[in-house]
N, C-alpha and C. Protein backbone atom coordinates (compact mmCIF):
# COMPACT_ATOMS: atom_id res chain seq x y z
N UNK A 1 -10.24 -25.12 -4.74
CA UNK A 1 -10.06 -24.27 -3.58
C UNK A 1 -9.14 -24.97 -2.58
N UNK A 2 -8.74 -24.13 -2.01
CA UNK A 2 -7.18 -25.03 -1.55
C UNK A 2 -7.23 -23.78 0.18
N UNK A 3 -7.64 -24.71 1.05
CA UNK A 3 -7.23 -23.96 2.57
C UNK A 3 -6.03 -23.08 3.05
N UNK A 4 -5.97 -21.81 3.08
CA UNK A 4 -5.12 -20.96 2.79
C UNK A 4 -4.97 -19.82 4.14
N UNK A 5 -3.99 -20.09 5.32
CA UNK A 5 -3.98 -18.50 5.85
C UNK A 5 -3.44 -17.72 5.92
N UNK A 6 -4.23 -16.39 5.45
CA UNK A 6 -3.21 -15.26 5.18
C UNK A 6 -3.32 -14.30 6.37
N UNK A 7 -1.84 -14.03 6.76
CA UNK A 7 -1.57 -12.55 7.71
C UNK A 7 -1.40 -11.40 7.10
N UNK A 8 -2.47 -10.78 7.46
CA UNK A 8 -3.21 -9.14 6.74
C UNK A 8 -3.43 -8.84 8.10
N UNK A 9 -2.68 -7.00 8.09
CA UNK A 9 -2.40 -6.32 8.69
C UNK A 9 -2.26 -6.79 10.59
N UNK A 10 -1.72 -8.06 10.61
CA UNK A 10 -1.22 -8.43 12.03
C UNK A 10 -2.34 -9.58 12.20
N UNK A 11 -3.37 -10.01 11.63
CA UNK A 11 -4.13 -10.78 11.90
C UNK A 11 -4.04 -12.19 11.11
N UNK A 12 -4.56 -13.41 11.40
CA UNK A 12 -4.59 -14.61 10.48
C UNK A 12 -5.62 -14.62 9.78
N UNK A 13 -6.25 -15.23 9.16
CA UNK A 13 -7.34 -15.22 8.10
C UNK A 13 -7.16 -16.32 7.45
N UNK A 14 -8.01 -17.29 7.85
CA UNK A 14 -8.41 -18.49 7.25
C UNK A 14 -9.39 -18.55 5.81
N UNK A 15 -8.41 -18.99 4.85
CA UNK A 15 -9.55 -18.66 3.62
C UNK A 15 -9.56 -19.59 2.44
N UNK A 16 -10.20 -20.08 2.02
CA UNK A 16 -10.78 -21.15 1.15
C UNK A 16 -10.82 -20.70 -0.01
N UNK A 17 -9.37 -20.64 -1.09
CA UNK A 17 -9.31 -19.77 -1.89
C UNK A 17 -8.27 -20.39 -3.20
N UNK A 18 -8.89 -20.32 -4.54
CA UNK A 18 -7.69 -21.35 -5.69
C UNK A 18 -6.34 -20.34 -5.27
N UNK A 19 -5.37 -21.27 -5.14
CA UNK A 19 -3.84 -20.52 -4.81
C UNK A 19 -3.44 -19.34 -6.02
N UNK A 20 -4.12 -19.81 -6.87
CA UNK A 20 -3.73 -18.98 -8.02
C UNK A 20 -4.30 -17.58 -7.91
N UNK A 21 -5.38 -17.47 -6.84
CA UNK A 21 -6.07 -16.21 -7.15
C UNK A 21 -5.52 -14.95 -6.67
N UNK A 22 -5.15 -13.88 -7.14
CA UNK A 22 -4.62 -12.60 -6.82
C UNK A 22 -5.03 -12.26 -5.35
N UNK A 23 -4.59 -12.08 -4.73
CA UNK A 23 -4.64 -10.97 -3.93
C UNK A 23 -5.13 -10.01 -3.49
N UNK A 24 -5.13 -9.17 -4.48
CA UNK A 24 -6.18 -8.41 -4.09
C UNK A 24 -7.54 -8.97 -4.08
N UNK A 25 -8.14 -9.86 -4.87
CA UNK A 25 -9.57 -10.38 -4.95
C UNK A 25 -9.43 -10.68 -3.19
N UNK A 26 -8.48 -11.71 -2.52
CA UNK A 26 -9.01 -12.26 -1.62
C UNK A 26 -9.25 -11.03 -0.25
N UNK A 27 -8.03 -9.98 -0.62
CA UNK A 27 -8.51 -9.16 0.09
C UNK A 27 -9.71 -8.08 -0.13
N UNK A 28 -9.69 -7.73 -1.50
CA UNK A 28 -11.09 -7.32 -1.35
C UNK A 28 -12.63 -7.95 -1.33
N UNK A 29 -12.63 -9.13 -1.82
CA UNK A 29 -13.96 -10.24 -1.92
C UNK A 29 -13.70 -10.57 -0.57
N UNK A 30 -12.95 -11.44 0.01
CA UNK A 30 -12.83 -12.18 1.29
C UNK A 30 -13.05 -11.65 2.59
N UNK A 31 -11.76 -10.60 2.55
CA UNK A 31 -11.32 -9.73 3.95
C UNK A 31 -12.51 -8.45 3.61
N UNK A 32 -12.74 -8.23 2.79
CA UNK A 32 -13.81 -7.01 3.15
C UNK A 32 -12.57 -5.38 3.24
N UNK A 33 -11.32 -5.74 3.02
CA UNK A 33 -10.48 -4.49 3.14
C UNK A 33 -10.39 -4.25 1.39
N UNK A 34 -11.02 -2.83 1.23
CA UNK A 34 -10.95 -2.55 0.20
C UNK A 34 -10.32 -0.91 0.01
N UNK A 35 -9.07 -0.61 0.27
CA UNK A 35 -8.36 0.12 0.18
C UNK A 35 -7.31 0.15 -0.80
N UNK A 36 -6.53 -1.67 -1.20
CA UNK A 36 -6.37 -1.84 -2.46
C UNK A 36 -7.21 -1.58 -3.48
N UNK A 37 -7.05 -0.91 -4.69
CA UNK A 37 -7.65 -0.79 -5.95
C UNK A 37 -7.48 -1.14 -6.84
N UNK A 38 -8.26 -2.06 -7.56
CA UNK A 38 -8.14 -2.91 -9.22
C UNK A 38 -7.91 -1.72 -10.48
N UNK A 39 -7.00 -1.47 -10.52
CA UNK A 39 -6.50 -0.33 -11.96
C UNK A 39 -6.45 -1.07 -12.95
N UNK A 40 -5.28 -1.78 -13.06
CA UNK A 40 -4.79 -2.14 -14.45
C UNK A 40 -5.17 -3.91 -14.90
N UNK A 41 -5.00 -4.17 -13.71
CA UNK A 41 -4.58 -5.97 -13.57
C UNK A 41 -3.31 -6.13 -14.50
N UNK A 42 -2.43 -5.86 -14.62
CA UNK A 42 -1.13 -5.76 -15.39
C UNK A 42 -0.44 -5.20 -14.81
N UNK A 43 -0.47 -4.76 -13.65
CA UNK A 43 0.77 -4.75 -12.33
C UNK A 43 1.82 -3.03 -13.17
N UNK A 44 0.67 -2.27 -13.79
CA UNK A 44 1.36 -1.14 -14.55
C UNK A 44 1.35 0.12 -13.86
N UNK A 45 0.11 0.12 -13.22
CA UNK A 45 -0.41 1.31 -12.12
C UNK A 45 -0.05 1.75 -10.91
N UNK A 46 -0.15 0.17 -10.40
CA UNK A 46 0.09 0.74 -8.47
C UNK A 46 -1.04 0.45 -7.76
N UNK A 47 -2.16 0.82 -8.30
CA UNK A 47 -3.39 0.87 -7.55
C UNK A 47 -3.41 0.46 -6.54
N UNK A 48 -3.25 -1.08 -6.51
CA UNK A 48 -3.38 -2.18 -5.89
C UNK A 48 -2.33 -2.54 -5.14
N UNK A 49 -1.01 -1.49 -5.03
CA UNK A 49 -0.01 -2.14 -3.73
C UNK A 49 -0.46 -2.44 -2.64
N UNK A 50 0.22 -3.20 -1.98
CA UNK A 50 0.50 -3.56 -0.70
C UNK A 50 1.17 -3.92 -0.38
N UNK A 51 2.16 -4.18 0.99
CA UNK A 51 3.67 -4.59 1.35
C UNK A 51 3.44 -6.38 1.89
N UNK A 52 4.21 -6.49 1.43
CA UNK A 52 4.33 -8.16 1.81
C UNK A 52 5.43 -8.48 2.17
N UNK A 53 5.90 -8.70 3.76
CA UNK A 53 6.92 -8.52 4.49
C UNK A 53 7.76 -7.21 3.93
N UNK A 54 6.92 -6.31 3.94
CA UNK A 54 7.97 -4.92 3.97
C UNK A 54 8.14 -4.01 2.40
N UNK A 55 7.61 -5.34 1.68
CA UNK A 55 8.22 -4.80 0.18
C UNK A 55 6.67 -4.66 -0.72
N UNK A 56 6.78 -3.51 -1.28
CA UNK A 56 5.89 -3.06 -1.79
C UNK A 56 5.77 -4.21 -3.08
N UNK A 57 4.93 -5.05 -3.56
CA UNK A 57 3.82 -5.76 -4.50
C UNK A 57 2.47 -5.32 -5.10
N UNK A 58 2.44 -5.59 -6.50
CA UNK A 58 1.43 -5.70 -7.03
C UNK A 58 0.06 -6.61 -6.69
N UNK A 59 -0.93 -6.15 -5.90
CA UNK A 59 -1.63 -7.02 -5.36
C UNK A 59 -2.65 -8.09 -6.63
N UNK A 60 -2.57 -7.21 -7.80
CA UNK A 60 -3.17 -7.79 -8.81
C UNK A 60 -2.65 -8.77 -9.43
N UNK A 61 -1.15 -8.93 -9.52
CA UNK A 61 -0.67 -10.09 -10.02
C UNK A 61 0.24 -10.87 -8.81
N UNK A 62 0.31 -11.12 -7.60
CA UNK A 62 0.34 -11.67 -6.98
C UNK A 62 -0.17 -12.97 -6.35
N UNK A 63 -0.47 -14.48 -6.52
CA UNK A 63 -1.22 -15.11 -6.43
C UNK A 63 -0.82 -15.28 -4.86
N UNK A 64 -2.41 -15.77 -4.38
CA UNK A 64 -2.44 -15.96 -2.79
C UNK A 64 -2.04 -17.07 -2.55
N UNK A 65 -1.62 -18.35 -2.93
CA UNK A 65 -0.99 -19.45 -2.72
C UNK A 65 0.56 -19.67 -2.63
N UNK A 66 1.66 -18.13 -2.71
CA UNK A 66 2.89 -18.19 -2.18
C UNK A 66 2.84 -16.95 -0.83
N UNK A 67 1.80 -17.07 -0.18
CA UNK A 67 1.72 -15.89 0.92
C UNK A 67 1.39 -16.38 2.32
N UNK A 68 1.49 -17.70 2.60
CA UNK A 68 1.17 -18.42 3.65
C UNK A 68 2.42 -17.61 4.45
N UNK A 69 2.89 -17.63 5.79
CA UNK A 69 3.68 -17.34 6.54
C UNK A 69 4.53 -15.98 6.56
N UNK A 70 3.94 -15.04 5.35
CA UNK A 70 4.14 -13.74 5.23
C UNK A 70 3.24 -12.68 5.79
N UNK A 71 3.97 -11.73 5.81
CA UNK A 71 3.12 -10.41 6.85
C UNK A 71 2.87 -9.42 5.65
N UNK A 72 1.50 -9.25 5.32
CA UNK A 72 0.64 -8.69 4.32
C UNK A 72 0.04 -7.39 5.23
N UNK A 73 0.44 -6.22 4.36
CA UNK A 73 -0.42 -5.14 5.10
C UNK A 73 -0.72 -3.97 3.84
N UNK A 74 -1.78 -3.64 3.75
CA UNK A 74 -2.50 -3.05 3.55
C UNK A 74 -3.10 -1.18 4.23
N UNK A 75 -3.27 -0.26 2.98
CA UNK A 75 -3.69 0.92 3.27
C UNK A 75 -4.10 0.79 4.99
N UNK A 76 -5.41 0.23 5.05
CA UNK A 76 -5.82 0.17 6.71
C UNK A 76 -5.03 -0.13 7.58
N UNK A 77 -4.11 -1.05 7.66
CA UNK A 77 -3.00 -0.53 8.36
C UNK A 77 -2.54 0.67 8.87
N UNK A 78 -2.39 1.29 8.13
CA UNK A 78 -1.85 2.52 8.52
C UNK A 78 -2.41 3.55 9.37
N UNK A 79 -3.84 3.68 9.40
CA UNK A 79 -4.48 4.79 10.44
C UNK A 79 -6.24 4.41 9.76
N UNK A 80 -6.76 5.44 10.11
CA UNK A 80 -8.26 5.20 9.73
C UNK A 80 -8.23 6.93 9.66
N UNK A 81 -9.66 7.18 9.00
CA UNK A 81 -10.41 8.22 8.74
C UNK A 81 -10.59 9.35 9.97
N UNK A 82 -10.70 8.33 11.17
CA UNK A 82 -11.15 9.48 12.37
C UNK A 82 -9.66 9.87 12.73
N UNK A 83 -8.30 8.68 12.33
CA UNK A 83 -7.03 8.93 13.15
C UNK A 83 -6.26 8.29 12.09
N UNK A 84 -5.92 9.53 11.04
CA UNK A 84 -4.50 9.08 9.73
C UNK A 84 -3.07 8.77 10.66
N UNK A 85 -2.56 7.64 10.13
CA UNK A 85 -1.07 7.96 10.09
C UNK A 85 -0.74 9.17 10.07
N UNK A 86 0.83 9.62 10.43
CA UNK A 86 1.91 10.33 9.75
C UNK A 86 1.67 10.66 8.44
N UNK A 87 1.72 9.29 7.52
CA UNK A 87 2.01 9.86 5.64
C UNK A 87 0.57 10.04 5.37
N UNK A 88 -0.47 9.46 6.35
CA UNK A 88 -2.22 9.24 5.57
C UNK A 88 -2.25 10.88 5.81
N UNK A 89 -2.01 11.61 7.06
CA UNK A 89 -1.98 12.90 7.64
C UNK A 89 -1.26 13.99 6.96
N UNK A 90 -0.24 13.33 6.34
CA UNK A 90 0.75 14.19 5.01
C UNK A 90 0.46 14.38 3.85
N UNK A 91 -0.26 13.25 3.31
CA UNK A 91 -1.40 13.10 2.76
C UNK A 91 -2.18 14.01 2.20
N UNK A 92 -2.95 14.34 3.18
CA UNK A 92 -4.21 15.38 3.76
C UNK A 92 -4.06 16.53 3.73
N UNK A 93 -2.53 16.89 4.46
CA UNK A 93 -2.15 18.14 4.20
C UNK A 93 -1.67 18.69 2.90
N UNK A 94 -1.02 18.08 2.19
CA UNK A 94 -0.53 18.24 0.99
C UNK A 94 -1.95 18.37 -0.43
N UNK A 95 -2.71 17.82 -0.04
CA UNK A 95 -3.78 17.98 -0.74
C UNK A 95 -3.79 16.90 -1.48
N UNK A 96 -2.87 15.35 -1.47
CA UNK A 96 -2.06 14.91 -2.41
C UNK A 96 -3.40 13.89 -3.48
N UNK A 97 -4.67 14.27 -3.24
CA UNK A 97 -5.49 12.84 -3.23
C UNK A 97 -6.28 14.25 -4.41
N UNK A 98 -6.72 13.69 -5.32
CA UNK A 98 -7.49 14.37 -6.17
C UNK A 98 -8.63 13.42 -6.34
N UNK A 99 -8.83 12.47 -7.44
CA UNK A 99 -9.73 11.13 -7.09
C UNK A 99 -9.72 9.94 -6.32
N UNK A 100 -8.52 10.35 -5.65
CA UNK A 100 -7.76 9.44 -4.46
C UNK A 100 -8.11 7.67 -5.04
N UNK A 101 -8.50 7.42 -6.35
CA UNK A 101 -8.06 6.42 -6.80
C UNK A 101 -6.58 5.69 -6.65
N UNK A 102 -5.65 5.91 -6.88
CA UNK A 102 -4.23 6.06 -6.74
C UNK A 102 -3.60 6.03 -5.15
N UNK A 103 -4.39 6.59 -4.60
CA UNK A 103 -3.67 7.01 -3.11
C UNK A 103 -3.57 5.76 -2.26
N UNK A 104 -3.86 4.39 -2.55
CA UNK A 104 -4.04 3.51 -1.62
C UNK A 104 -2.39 3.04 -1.58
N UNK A 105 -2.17 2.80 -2.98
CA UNK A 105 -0.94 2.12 -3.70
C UNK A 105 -0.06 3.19 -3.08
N UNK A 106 0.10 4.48 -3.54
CA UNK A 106 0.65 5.57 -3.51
C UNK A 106 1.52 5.02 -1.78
N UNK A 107 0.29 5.12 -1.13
CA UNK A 107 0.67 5.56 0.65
C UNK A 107 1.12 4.61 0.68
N UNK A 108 0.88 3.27 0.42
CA UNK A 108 1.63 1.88 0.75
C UNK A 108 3.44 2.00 -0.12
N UNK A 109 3.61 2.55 -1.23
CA UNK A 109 4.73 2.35 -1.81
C UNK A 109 5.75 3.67 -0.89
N UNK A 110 4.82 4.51 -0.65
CA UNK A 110 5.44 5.39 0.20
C UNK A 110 6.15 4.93 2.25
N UNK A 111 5.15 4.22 2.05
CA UNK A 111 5.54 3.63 3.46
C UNK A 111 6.64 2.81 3.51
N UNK A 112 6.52 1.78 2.18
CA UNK A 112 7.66 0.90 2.01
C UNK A 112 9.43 1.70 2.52
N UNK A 113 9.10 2.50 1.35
CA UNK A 113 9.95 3.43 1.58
C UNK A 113 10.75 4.26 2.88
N UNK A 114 10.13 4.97 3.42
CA UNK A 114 10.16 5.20 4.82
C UNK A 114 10.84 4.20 5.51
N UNK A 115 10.15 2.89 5.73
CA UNK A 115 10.79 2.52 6.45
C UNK A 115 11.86 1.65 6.42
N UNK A 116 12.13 2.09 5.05
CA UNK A 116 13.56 1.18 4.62
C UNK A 116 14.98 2.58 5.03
N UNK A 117 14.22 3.47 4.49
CA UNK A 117 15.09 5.13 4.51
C UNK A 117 13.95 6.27 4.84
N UNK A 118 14.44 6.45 6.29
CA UNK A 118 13.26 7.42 7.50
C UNK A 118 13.99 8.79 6.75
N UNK A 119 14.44 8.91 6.01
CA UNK A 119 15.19 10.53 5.37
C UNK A 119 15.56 10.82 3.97
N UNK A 120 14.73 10.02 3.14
CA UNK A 120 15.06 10.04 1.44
C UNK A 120 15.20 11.23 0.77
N UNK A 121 16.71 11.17 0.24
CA UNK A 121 16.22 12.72 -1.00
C UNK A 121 14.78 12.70 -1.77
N UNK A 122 14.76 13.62 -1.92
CA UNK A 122 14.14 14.25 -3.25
C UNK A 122 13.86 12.87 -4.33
N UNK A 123 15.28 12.73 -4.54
CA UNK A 123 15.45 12.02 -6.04
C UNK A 123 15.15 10.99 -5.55
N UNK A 124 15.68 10.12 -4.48
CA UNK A 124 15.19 8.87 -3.99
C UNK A 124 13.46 9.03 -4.16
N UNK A 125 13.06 9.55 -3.21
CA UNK A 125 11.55 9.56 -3.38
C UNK A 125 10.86 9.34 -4.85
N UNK A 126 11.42 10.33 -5.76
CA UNK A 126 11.02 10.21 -7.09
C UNK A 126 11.00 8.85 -7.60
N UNK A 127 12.22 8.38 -7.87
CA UNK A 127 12.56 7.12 -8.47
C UNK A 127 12.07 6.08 -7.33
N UNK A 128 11.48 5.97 -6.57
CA UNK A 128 10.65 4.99 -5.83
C UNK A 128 9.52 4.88 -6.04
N UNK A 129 8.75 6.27 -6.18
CA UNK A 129 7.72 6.00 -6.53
C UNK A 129 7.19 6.00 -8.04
N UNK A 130 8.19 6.33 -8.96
CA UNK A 130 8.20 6.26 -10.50
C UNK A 130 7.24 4.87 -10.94
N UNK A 131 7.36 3.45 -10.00
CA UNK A 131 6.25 2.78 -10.09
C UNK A 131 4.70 3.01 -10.53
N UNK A 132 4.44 3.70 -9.04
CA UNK A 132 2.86 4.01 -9.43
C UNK A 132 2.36 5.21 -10.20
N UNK A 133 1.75 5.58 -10.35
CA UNK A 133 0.99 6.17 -11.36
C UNK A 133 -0.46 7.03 -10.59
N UNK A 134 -0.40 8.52 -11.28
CA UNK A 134 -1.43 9.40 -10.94
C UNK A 134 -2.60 9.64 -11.86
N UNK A 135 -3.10 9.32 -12.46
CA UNK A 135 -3.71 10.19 -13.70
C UNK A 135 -4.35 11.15 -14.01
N UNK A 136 -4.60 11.98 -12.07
CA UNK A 136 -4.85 13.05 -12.17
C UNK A 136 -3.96 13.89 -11.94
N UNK A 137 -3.05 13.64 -12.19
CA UNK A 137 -1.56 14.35 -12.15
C UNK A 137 -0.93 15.04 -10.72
N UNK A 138 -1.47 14.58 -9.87
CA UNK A 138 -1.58 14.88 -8.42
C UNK A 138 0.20 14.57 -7.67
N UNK A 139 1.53 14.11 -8.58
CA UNK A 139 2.33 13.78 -8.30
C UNK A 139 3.22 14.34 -7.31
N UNK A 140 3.02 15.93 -7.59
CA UNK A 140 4.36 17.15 -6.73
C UNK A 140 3.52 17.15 -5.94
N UNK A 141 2.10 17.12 -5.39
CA UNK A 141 1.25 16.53 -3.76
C UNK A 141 2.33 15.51 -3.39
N UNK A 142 2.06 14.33 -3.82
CA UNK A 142 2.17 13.60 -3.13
C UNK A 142 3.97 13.44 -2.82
N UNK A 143 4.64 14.07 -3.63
CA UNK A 143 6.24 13.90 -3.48
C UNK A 143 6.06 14.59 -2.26
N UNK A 144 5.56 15.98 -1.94
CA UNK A 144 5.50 16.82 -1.13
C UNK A 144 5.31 15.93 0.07
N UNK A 145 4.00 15.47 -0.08
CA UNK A 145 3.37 14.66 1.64
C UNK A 145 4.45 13.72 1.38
N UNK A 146 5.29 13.07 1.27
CA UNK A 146 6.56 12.38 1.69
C UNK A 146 7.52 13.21 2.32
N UNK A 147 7.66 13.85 1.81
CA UNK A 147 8.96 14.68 1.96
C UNK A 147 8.98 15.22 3.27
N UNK A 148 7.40 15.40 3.59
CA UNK A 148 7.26 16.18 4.55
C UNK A 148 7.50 15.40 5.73
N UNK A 149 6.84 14.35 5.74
CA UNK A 149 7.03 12.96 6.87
C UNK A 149 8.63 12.88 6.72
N UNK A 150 9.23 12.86 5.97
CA UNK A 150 10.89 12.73 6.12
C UNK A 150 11.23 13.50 6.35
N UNK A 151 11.42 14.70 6.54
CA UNK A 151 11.56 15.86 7.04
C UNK A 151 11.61 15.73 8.46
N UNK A 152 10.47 15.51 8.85
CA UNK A 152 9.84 15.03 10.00
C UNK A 152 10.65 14.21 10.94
N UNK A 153 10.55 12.88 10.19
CA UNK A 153 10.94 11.62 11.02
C UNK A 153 9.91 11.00 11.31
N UNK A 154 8.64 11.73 11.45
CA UNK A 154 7.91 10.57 12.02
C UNK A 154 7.28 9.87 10.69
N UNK A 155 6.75 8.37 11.43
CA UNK A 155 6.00 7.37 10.64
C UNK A 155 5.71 6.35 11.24
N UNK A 156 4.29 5.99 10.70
CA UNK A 156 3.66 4.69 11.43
C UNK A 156 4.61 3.74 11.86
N UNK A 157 4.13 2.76 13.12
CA UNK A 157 4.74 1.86 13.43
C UNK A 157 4.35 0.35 12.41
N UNK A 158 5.15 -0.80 11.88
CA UNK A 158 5.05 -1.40 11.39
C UNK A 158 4.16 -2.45 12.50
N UNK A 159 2.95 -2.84 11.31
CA UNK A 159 2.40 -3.99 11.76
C UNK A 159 1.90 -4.81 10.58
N UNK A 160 2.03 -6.49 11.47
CA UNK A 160 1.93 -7.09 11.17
C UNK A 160 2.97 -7.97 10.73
């Protein structure tokens, strides 16, 4: 175990953790944020995104011992239950969440997005999120709740 702090969603977090260990474990065992989801562990799904300085990662094959001095954020980031984001709120409207297994990764690879390009085609959107994976086939939702936030313009403010 090797003394380790990680910045998740704007905060530090002191954690006592083998460098080798994924990511997601420390955020879901450690931090108690369990909005990442363990799908595949083979970095095939999505489940488990989260942005790490900006760029959408596999939280499952990510080890926590190259994440010292990086800005890690996570689904909760983005809004909560009583008050969604923009895309959590686009989301919602779109219907885009069927077992909402998927949707954690989904909203995080979607956010990436956004805020690299606040106005993506169609096709952009597609081939961005061609990454993750639905298996309840919930996909033209969720292209939709993007589209719609770009449409828009609006979107969460970056933290962390």
């Amino acid at each position: 175990m090797t003394p380790t702090t990680l910045t998740v969603n704007g905060a530090g977090h002191a954690l006592n953790v083998d460098p080798d260990m994924p990511l997601l474990y420390a955020l879901r065992n450690q931090l108690g944020l369990n909005g990442a989801k363990y799908g595949c562990g083979l970095g095939q799904c999505g489940a488990c995104t989260v942005l790490v300085d900006d760029k959408p990662v596999f939280s499952c094959l990510t080890p926590c011992g190259g994440l010292q001095g990086k800005a890690i954020r996570t689904v909760e980031s983005l809004g909560s239950a009583e008050r969604p984001g923009p895309l959590q709120q686009a989301f919602i409207d779109a219907q885009a969440a069927q077992c909402g297994y998927c949707i954690a990764g989904m909203l995080m690879r979607a956010q990436a997005l956004l805020e690299r390009d606040p106005h993506p085609s169609e096709a952009t959107i597609r081939a961005h999120m061609a990454t993750n994976l639905c298996r309840c086939g919930t996909h033209l939702r969720i292209i939709a709740a993007i589209s719609q936030v770009a449409r828009t313009g609006e979107q969460h403010d970056r933290q962390g």
